[in-house]
Protein backbone atom coordinates (compact mmCIF):
# COMPACT_ATOMS: atom_id res chain seq x y z
CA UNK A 1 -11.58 -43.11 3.86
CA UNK A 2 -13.57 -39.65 4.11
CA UNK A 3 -11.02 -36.52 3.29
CA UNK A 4 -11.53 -33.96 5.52
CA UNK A 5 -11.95 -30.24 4.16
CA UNK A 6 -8.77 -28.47 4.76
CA UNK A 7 -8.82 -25.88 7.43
CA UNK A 8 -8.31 -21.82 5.73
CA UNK A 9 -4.71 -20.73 6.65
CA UNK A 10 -4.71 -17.69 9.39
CA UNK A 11 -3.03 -15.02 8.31
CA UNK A 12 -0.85 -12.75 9.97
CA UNK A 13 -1.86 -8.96 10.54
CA UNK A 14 0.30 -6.18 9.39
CA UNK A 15 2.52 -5.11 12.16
CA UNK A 16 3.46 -1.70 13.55
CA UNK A 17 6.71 -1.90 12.02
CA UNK A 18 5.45 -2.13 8.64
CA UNK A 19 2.74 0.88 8.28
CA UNK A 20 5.69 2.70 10.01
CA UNK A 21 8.39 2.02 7.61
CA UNK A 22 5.86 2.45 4.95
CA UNK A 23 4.97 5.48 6.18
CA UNK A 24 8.29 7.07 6.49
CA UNK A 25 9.44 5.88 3.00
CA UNK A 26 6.20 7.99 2.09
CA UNK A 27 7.63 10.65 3.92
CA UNK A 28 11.04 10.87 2.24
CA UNK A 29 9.98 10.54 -0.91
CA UNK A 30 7.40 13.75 -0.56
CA UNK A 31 10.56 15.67 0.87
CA UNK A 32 12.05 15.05 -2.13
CA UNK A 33 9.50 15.65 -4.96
CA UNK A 34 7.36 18.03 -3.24
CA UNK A 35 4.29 16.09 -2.38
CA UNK A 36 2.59 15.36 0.68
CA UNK A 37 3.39 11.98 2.56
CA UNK A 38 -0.23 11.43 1.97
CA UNK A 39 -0.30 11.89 -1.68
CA UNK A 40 2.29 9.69 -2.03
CA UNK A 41 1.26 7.02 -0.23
CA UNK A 42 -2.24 7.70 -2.65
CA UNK A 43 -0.10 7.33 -5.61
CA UNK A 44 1.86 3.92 -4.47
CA UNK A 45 -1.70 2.37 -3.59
CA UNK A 46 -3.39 3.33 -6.86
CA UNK A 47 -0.88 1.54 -8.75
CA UNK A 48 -1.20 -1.86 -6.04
CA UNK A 49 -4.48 -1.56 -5.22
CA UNK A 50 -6.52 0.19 -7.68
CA UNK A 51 -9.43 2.50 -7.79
CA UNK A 52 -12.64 1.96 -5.99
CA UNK A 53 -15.43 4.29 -8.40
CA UNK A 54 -18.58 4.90 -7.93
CA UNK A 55 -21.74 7.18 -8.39
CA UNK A 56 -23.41 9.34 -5.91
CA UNK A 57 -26.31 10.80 -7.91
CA UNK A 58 -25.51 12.19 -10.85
CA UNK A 59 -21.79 12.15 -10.27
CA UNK A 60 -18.99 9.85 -10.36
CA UNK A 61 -16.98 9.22 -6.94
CA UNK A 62 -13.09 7.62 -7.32
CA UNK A 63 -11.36 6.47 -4.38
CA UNK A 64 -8.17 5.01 -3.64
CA UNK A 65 -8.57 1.52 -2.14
CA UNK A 66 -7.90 0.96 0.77
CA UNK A 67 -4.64 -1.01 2.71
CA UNK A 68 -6.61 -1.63 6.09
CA UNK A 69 -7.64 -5.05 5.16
CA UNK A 70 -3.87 -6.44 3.69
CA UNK A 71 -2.09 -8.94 5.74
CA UNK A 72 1.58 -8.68 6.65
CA UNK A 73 2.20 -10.15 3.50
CA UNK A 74 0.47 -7.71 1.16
CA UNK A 75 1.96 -5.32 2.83
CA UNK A 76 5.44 -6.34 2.64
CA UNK A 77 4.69 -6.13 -1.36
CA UNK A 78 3.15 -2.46 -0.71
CA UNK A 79 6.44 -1.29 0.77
CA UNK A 80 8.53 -2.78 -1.72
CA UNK A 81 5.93 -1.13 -4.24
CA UNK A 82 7.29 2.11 -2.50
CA UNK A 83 11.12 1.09 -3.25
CA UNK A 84 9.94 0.89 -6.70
CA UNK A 85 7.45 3.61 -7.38
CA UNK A 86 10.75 6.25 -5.54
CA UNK A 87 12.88 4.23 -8.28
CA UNK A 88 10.75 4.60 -11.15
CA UNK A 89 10.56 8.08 -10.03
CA UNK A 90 14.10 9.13 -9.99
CA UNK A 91 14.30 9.30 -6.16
CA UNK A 92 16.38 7.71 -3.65
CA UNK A 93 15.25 6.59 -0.83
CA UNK A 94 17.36 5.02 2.30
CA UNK A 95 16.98 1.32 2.96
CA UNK A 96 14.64 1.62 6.22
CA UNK A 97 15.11 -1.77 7.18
């Protein structure tokens, strides 16, 4: 008997909800430490995601990566990478759940 090739489980998109929460837990935590919303939500993807680098004639470009492409999955784990980057950082933040 011939086994058929498994099928590639569908995953499920980040939802509203998510990049919201995220992006208020971003929020808070700027208030707090004096930074943007947007350079902390640069800081908590660095450490998940990385850097993307590369050169543009003689210089050297680095970018954050990006979270566009994460599932709802992956982004559960970047919030909860928020929790703990505001933790690590000496700053409480509100359960947003």
């Amino acid at each position: 008997k011939e086994k058929k090739p498994r099928k590639p489980r569908k995953t499920k998109d980040k939802t509203e909800a998510q990049r919201n929460k995220f992006h208020a837990i971003c929020t808070e935590i700027g208030n707090q430490i004096g930074l943007t919303p947007g350079q902390v939500k640069s800081a908590i993807k660095q450490e998940m995601f990385g850097i993307d680098e590369f050169k543009f004639g003689d210089k050297w470009i680095r970018m954050v990566k990006s979270s566009e492409d994460t599932d709802r999955v992956e982004y559960s784990a970047l919030i909860e990478s928020a929790y703990r980057w505001a933790a690590e950082n000496g700053v409480f933040v509100k359960d947003w759940a």
